[in-house]
N, C-alpha and C. Protein backbone atom coordinates (compact mmCIF):
# COMPACT_ATOMS: atom_id res chain seq x y z
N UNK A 1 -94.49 58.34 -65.40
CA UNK A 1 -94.07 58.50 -64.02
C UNK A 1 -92.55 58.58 -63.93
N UNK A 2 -91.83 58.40 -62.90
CA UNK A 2 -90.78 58.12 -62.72
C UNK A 2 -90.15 56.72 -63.30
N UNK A 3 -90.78 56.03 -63.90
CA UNK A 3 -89.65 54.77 -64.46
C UNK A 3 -88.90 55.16 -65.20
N UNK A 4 -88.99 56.10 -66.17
CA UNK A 4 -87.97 56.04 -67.02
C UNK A 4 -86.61 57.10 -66.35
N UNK A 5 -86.72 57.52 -65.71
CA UNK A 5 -85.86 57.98 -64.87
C UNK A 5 -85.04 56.46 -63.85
N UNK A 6 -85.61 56.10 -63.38
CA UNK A 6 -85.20 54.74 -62.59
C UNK A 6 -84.13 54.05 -63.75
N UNK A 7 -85.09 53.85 -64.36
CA UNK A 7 -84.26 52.64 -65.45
C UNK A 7 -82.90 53.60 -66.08
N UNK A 8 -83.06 54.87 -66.58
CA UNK A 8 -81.93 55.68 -66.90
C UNK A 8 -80.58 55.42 -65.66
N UNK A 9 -80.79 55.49 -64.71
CA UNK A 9 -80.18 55.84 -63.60
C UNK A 9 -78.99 54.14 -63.04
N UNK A 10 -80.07 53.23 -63.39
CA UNK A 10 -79.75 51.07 -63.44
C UNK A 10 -78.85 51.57 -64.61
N UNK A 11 -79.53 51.68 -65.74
CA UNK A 11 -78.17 51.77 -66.83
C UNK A 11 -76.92 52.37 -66.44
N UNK A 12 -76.81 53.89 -66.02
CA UNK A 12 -76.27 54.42 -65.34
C UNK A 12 -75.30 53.65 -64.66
N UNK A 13 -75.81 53.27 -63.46
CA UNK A 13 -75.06 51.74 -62.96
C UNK A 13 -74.26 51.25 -63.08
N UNK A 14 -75.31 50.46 -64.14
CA UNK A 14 -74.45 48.73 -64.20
C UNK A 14 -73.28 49.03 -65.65
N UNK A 15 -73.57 50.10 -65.89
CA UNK A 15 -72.48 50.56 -67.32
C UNK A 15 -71.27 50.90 -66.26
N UNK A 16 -71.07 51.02 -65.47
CA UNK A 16 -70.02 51.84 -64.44
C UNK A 16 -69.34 50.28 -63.67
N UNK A 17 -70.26 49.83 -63.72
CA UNK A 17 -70.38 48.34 -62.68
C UNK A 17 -69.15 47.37 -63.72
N UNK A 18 -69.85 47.29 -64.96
CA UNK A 18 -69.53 46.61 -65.57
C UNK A 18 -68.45 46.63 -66.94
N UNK A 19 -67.88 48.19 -66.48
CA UNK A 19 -66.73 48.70 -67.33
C UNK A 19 -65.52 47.69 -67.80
N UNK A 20 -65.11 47.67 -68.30
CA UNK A 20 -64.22 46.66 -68.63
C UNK A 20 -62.85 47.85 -68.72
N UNK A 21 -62.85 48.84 -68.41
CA UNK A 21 -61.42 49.69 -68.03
C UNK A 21 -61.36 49.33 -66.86
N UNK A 22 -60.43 48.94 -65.98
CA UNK A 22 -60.41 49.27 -64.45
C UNK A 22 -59.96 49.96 -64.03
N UNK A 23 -60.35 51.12 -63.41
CA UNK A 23 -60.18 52.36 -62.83
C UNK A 23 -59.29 51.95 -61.60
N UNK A 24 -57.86 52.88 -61.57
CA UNK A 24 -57.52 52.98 -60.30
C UNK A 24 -58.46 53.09 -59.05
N UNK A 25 -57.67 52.17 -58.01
CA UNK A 25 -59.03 52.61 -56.69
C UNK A 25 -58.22 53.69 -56.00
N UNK A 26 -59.22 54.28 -55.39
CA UNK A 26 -59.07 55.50 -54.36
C UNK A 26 -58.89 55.18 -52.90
N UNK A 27 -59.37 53.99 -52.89
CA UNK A 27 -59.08 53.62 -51.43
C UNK A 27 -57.43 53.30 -51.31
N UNK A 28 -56.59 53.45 -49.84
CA UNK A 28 -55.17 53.44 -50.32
C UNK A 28 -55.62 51.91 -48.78
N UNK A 29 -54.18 51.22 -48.90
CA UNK A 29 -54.03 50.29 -47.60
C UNK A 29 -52.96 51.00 -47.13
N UNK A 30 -53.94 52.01 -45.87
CA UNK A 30 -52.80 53.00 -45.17
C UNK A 30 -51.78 52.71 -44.98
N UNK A 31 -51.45 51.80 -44.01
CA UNK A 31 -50.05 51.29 -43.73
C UNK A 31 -48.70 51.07 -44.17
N UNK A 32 -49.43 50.30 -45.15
CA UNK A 32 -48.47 49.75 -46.74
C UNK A 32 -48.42 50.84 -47.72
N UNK A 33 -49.85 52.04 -48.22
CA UNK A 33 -49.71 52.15 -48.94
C UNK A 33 -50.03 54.14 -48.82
N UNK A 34 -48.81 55.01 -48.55
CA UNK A 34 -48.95 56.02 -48.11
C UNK A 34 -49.37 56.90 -49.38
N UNK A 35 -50.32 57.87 -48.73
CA UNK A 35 -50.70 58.77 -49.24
C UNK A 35 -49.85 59.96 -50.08
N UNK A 36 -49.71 60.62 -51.27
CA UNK A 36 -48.99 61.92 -51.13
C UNK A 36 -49.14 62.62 -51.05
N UNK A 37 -48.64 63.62 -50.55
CA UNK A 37 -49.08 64.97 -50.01
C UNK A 37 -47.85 65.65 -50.62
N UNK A 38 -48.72 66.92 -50.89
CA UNK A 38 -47.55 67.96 -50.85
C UNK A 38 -47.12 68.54 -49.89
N UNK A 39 -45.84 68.62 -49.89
CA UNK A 39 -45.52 68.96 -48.67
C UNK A 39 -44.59 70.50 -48.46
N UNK A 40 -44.76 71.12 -49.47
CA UNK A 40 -44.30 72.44 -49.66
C UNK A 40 -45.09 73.43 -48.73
N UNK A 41 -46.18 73.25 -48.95
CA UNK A 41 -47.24 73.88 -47.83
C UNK A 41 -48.17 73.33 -46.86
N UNK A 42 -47.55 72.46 -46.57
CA UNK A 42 -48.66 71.67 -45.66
C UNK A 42 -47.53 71.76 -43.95
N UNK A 43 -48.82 72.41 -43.28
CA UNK A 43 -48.18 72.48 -41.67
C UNK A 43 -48.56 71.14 -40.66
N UNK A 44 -47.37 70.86 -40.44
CA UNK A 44 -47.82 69.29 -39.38
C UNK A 44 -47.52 69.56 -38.17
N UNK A 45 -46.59 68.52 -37.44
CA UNK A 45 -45.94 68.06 -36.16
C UNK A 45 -45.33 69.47 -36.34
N UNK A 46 -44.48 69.41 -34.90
CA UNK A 46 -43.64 70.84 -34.97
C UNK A 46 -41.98 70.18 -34.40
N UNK A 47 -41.44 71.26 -34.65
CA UNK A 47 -40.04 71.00 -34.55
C UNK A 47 -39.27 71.86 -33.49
N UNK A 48 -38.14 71.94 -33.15
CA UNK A 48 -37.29 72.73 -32.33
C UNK A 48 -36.07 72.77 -32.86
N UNK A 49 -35.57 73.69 -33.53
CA UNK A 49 -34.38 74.09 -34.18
C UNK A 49 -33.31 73.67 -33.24
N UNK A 50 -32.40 73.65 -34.01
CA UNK A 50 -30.90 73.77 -33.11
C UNK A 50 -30.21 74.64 -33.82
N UNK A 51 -28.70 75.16 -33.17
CA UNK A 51 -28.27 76.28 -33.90
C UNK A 51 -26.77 75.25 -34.58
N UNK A 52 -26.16 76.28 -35.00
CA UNK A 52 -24.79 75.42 -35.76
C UNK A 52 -24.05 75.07 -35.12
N UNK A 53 -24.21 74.91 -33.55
CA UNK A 53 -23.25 74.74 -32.35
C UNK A 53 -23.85 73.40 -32.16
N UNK A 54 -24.88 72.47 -32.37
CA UNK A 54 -26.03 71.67 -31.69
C UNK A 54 -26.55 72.23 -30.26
N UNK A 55 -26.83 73.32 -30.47
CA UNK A 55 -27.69 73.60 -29.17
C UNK A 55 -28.84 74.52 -29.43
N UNK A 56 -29.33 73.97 -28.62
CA UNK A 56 -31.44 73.89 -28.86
C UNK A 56 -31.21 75.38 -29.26
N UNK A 57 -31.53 76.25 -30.45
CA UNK A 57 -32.01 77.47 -30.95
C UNK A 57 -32.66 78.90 -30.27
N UNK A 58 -33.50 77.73 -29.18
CA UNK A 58 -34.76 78.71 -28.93
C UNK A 58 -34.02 79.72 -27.98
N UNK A 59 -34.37 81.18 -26.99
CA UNK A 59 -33.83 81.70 -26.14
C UNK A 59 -34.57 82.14 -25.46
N UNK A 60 -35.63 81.14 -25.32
CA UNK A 60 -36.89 81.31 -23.83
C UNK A 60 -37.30 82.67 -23.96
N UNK A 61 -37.32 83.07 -25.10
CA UNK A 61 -38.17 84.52 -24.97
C UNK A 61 -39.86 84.80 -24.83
N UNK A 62 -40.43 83.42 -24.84
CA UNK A 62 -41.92 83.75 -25.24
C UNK A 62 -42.63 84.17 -26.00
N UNK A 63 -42.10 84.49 -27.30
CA UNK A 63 -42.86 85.20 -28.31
C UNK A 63 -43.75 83.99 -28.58
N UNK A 64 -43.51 82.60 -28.98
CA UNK A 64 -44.19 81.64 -29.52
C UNK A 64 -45.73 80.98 -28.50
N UNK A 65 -45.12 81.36 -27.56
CA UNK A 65 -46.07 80.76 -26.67
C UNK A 65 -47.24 82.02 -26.75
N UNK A 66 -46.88 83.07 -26.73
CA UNK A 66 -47.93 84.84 -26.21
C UNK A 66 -48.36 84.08 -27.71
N UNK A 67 -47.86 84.64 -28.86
CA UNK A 67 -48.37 84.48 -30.13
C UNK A 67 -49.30 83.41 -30.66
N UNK A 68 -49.51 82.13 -29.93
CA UNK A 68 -50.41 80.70 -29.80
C UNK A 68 -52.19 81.08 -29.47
N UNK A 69 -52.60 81.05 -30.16
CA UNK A 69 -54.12 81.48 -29.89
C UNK A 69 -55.15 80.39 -29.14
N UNK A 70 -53.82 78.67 -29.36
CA UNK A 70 -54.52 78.00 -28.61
C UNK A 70 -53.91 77.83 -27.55
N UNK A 71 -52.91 78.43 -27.18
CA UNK A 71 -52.33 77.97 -25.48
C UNK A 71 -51.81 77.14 -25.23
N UNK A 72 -50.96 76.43 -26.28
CA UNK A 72 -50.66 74.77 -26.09
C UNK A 72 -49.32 74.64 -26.03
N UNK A 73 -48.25 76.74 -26.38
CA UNK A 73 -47.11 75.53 -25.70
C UNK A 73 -46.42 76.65 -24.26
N UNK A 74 -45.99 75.64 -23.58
CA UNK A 74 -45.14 76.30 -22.32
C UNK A 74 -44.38 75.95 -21.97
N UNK A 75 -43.79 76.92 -21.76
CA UNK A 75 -41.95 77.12 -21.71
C UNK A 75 -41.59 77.55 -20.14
N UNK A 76 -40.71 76.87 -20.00
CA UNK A 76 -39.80 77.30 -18.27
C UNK A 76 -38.49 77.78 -18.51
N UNK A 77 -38.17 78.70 -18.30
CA UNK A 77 -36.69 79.62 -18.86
C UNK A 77 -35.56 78.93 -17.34
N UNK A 78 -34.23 79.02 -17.63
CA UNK A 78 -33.64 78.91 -16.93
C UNK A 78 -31.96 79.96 -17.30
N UNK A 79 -31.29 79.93 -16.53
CA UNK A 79 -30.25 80.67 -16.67
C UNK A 79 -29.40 80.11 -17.66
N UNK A 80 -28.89 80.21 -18.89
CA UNK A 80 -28.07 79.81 -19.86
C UNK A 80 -26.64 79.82 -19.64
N UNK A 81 -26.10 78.41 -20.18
CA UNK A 81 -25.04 78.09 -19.41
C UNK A 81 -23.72 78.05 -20.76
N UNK A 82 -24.00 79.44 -21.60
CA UNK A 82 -23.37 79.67 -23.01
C UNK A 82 -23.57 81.48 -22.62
N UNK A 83 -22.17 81.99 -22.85
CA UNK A 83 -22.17 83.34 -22.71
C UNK A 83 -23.05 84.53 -23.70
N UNK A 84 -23.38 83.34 -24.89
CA UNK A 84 -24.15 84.29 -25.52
C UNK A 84 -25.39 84.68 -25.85
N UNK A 85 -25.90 84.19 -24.75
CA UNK A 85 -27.29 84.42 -24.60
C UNK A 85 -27.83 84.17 -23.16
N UNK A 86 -28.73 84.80 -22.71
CA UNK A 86 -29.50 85.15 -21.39
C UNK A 86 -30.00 83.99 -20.67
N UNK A 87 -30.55 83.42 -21.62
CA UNK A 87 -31.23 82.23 -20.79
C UNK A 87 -32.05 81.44 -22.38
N UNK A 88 -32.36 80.38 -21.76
CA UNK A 88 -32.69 79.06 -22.40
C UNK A 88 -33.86 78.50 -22.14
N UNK A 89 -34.81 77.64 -22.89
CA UNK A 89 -35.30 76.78 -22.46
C UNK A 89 -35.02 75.39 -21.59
N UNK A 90 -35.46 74.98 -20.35
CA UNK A 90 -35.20 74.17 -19.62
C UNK A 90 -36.34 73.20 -20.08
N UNK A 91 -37.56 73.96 -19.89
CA UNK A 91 -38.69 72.92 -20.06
C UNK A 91 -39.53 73.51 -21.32
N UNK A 92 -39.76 72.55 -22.56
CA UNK A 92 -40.20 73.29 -23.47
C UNK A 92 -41.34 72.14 -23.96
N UNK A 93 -42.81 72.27 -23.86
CA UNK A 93 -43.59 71.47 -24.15
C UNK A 93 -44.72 72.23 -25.02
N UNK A 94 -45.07 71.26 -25.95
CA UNK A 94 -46.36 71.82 -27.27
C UNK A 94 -47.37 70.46 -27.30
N UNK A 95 -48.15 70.66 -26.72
CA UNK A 95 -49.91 69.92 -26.70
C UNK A 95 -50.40 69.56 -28.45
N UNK A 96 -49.36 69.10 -28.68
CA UNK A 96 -49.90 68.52 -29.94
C UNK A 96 -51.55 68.42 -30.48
N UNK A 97 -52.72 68.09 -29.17
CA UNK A 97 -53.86 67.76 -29.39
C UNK A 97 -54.43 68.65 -29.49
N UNK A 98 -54.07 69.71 -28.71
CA UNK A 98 -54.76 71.12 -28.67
C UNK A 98 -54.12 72.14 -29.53
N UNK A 99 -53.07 71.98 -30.43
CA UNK A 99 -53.18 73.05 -30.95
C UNK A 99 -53.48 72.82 -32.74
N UNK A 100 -53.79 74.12 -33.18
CA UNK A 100 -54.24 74.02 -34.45
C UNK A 100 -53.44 74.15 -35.64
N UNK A 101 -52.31 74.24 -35.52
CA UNK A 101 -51.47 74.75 -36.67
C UNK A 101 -51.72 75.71 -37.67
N UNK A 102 -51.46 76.85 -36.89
CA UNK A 102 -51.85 77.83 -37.40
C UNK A 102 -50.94 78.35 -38.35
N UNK A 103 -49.44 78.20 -36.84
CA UNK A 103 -48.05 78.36 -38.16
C UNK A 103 -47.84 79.88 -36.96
N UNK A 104 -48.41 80.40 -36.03
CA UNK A 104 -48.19 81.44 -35.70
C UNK A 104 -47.12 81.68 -34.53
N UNK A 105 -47.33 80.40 -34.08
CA UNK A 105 -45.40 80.34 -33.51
C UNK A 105 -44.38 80.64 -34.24
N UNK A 106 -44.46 79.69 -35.32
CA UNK A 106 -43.02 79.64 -36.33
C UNK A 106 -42.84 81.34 -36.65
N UNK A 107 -44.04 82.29 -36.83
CA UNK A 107 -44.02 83.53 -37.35
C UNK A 107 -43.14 84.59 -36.12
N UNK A 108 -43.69 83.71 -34.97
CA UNK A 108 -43.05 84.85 -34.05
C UNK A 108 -42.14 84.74 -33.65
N UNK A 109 -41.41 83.52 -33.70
CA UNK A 109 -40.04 83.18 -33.29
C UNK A 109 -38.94 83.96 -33.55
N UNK A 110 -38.11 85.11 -33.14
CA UNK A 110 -36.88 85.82 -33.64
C UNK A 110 -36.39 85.06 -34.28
N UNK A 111 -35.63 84.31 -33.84
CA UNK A 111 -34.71 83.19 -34.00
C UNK A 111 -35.14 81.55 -34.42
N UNK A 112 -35.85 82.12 -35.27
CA UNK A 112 -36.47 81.04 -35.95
C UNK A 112 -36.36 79.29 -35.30
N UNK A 113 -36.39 79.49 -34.27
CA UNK A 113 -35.93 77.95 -33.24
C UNK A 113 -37.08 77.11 -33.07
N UNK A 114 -38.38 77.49 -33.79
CA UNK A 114 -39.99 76.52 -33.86
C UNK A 114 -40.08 76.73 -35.54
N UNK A 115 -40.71 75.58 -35.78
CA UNK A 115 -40.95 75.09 -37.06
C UNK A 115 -42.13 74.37 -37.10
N UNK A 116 -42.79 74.35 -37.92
CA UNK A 116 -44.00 73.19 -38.32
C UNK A 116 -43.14 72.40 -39.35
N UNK A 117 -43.34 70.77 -39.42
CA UNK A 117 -42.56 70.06 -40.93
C UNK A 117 -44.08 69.54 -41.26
N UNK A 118 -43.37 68.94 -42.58
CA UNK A 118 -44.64 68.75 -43.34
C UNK A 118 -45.20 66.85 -42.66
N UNK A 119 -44.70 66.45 -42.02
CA UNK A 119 -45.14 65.01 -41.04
C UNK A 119 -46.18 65.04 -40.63
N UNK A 120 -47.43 63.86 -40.89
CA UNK A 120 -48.22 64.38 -40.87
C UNK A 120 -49.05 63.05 -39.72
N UNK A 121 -48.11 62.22 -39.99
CA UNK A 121 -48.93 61.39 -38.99
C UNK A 121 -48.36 61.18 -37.28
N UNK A 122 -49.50 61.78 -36.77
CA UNK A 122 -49.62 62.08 -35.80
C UNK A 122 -50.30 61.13 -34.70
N UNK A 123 -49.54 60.40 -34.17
CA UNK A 123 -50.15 59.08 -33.54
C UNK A 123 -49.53 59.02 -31.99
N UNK A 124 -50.80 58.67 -31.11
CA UNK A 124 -50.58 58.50 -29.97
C UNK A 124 -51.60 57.77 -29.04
N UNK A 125 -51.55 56.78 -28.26
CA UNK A 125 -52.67 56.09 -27.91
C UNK A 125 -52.86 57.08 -25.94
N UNK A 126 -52.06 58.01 -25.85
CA UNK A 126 -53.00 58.42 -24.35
C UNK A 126 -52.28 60.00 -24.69
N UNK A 127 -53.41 60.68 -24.41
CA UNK A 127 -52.97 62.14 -24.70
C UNK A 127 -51.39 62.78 -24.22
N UNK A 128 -51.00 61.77 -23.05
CA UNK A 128 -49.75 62.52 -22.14
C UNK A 128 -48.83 61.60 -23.63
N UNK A 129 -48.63 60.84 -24.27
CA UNK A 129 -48.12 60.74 -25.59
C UNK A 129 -47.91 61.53 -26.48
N UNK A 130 -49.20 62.51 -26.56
CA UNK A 130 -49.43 63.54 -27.53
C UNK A 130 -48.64 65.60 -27.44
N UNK A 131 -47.95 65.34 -25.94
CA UNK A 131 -47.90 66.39 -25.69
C UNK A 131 -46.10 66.20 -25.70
N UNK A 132 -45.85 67.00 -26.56
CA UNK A 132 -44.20 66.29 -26.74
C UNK A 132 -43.59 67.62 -25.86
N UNK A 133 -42.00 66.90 -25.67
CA UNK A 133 -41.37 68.07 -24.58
C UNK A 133 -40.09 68.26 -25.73
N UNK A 134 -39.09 68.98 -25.15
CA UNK A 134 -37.98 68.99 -25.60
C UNK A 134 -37.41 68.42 -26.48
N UNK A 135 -36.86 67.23 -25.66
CA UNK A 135 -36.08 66.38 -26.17
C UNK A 135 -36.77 65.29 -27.29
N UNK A 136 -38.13 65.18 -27.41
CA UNK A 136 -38.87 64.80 -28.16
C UNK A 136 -38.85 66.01 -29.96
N UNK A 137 -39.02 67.03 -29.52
CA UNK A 137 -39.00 68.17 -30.74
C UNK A 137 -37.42 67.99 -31.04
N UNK A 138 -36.61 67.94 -30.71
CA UNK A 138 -35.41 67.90 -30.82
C UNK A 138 -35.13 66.51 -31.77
N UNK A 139 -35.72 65.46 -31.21
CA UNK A 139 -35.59 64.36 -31.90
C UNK A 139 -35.94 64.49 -33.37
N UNK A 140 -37.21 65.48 -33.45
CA UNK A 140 -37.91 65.63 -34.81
C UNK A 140 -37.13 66.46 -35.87
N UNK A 141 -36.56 66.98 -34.93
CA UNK A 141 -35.88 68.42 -35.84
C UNK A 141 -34.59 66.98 -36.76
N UNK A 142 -33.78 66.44 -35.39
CA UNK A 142 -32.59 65.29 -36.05
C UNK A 142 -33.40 64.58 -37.68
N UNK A 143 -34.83 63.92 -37.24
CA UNK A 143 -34.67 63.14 -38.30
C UNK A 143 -35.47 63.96 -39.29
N UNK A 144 -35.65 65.39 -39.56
CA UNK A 144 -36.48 66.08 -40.58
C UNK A 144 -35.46 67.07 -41.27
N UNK A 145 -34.10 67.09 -40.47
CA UNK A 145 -32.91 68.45 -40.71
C UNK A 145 -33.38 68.22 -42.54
N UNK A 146 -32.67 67.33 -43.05
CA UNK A 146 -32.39 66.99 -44.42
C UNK A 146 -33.84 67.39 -45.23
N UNK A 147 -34.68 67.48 -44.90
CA UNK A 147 -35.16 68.06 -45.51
C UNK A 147 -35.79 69.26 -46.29
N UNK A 148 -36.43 69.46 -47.25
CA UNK A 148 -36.20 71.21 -47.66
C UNK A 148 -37.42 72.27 -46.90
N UNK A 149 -36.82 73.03 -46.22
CA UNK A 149 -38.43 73.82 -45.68
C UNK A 149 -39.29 74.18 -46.22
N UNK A 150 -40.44 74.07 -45.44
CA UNK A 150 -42.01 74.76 -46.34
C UNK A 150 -42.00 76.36 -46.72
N UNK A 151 -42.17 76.38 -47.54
CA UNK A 151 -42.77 77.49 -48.36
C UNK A 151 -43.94 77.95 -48.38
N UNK A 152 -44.18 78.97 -47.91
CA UNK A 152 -45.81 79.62 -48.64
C UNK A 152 -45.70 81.02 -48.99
N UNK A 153 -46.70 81.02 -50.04
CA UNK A 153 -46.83 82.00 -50.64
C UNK A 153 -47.00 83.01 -49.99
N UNK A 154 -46.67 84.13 -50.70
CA UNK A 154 -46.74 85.45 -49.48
C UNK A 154 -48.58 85.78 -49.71
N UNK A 155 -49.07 85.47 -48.79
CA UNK A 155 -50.65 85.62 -49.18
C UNK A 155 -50.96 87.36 -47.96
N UNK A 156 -51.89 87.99 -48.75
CA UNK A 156 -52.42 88.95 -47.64
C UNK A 156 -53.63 88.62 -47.41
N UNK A 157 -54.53 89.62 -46.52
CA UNK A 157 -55.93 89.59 -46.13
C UNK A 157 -56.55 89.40 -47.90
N UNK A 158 -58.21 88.31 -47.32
CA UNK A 158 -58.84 88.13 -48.41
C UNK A 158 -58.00 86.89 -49.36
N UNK A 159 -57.02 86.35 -48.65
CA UNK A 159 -56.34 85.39 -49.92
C UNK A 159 -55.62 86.23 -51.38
N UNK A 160 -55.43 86.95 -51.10
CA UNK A 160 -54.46 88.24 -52.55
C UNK A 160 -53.31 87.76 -52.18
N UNK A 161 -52.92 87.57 -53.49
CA UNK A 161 -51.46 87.73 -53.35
C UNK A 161 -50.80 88.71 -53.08
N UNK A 162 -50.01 89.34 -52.11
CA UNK A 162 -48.66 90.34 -51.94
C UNK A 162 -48.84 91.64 -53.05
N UNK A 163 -48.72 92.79 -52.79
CA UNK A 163 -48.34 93.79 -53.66
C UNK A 163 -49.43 93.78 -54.78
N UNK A 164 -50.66 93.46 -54.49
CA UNK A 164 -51.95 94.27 -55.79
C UNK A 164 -53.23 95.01 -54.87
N UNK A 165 -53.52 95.23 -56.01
CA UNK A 165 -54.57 96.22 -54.98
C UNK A 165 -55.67 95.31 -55.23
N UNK A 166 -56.66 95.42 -54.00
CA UNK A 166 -57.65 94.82 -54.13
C UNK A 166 -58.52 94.69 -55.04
N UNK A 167 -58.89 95.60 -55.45
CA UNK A 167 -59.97 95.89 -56.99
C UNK A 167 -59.51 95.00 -58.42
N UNK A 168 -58.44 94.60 -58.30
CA UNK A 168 -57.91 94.15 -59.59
C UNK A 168 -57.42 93.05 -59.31
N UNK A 169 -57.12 92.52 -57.85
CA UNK A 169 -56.12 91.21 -57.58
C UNK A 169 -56.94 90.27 -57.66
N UNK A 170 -56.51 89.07 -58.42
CA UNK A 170 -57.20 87.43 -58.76
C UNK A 170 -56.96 86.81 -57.12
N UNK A 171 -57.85 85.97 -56.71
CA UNK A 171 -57.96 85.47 -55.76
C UNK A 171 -56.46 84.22 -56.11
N UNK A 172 -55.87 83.98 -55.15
CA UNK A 172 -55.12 82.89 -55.20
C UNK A 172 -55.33 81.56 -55.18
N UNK A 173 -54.68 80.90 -56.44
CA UNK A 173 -55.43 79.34 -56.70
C UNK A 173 -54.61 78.65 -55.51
N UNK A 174 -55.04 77.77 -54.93
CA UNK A 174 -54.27 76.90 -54.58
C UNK A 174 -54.06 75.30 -55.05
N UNK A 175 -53.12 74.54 -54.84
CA UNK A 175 -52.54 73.36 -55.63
C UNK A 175 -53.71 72.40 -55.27
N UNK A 176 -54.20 71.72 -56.52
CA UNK A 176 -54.96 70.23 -55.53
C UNK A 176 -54.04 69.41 -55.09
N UNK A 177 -54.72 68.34 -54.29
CA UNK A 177 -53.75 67.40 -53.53
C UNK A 177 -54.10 66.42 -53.92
């Protein structure tokens, strides 16, 4: 019958149970004990550039918001009070909860003034917490400047890398984590 399967399976077990290597654990104590991530390609929180003047990057054009497939950020333009440019963001807010990180803001931005960083914890106990404005992205951009931007690979349709033809191109590995 099935016993000798059973009993294979107890050995199985208690040989695992009763290892005398001790295996690193997998469980981490979040708090104390952070996870690593790579962070070369990993899209998180988002950011709001500033330019080399300290003033907010963006130039209320809307590309980032039209380009958002989830609708989560909106912008109120106002008259710009710097001769070299048209107008500004006054009110600039991104729904953290609702959107997906797609990365398709950062793509449409002229002026590269939206960013995803690689930050990943994302904490807020009432959604109006979760929906950051301005001066909040601004804050993120201050304490993330120093760090080096994400990278990704130039990937096309199908996961190919850039410049092969389909018939012959290796699917792209990506890194474990």
């Amino acid at each position: 019958m099935y016993l000798p399967q059973i009993i294979d399976g107890m050995r199985t077990t208690l040989r695992h149970m009763f290892n005398k290597k001790k295996r690193e654990s997998v469980v981490k104590a979040y708090p104390d004990e952070r996870r690593e991530v790579r962070v070369d390609n990993y899209r998180g929180v988002h950011r709001l550039n500033k330019d080399p003047d300290g003033r907010v990057a963006c130039v209320a054009c809307f590309m980032c918001s039209t380009a958002c497939p989830a609708h989560c950020i909106h912008i109120e333009a106002g008259e710009s009070p710097w001769p070299d440019r048209e107008k500004y963001p006054v009110k600039f807010d991104i729904d953290e909860l609702r959107c997906i990180y797609c990365g398709m803001c950062e793509e449409a931005c002229p002026c590269d003034a939206i960013e995803l960083t690689p930050h990943y914890e994302l904490v807020g106990r009432t959604r109006q917490e979760m929906i950051f404005d301005k001066e909040k992205l601004l804050r993120i951009y201050d304490e993330t400047k120093d760090r080096k931007p994400r990278k990704n690979p130039p990937v096309t349709d199908y996961g190919l890398t850039g410049g092969q033809d389909r018939s012959v191109a290796q699917p792209t590995s990506h890194p474990k984590v």
